[in-house]
Protein backbone atom coordinates (compact mmCIF):
# COMPACT_ATOMS: atom_id res chain seq x y z
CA UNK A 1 97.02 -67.37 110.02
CA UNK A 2 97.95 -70.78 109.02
CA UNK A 3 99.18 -72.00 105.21
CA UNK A 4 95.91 -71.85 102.67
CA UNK A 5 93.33 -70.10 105.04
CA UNK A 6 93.61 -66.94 103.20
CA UNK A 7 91.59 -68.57 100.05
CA UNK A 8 89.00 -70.20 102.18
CA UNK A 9 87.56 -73.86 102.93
CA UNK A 10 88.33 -76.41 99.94
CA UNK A 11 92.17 -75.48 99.05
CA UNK A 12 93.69 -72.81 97.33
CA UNK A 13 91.93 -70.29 94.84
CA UNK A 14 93.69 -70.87 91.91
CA UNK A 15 92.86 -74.57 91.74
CA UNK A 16 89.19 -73.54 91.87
CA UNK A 17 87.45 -73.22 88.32
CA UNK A 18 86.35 -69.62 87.26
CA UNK A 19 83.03 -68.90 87.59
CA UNK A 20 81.06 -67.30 84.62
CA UNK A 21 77.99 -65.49 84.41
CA UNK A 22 75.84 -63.62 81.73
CA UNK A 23 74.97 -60.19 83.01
CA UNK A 24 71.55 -60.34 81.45
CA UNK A 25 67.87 -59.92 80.43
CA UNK A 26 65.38 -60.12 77.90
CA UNK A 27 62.32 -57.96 76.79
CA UNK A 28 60.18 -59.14 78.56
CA UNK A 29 59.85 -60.75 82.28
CA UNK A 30 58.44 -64.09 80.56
CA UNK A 31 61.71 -63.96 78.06
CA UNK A 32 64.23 -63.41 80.75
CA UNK A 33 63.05 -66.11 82.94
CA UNK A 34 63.07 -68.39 79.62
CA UNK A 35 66.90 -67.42 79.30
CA UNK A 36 67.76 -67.92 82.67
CA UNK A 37 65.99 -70.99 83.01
CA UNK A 38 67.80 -72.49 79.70
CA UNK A 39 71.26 -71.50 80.62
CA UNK A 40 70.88 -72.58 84.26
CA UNK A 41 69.99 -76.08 82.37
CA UNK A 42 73.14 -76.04 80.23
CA UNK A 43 75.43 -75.49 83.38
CA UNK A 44 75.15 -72.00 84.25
CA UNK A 45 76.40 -71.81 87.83
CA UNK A 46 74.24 -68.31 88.98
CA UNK A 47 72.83 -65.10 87.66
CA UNK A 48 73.52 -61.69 87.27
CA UNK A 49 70.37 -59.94 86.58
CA UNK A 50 70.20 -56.25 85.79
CA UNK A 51 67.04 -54.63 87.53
CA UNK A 52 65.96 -50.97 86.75
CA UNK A 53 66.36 -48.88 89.98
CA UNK A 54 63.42 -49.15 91.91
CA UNK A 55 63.29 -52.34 92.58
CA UNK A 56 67.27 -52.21 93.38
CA UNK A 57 66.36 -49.62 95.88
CA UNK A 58 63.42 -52.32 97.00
CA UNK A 59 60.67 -49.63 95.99
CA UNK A 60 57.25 -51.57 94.03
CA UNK A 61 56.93 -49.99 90.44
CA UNK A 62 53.71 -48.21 91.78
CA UNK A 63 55.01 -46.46 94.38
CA UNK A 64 55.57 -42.97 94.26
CA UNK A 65 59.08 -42.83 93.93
CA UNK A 66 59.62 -45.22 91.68
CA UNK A 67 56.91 -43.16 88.60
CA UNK A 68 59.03 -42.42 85.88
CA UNK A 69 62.26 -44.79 86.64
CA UNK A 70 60.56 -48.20 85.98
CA UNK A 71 62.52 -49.35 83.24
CA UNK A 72 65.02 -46.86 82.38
CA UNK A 73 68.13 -48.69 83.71
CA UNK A 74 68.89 -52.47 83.69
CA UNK A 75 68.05 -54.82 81.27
């Protein structure tokens, strides 16, 4: 392995700013897209978005597996 490759293309980690994100969501699906639109404005370099567990396990909230869980987790 040659000097520097272990931290990737662009030079060494620690010269490379820290990246911070909101983990994050609002009431509604209108709200959080409001909130993640305005911080993405203000500089905000990604998004960590907290979605109840059906659609983390890529089920539609109408499917039969998902009644009951819509909503009960995440943000």
């Amino acid at each position: 392995m040659s000097k520097g490759s272990e931290s990737g293309a662009g030079g060494p980690a620690k010269d490379k700013p820290w990246i911070f994100r909101t983990y994050a969501g609002h009431s509604t699906a209108k709200a959080s897209n409001e909130l993640y639109r305005t911080n993405l404005s203000r500089g905000q370099t990604g998004l960590s978005i907290a979605f109840d567990l059906p659609t983390q396990t890529g089920y539609d909230s109408d499917h039969v597996l998902a009644k009951g869980e819509v909503g009960k987790v995440g943000v």
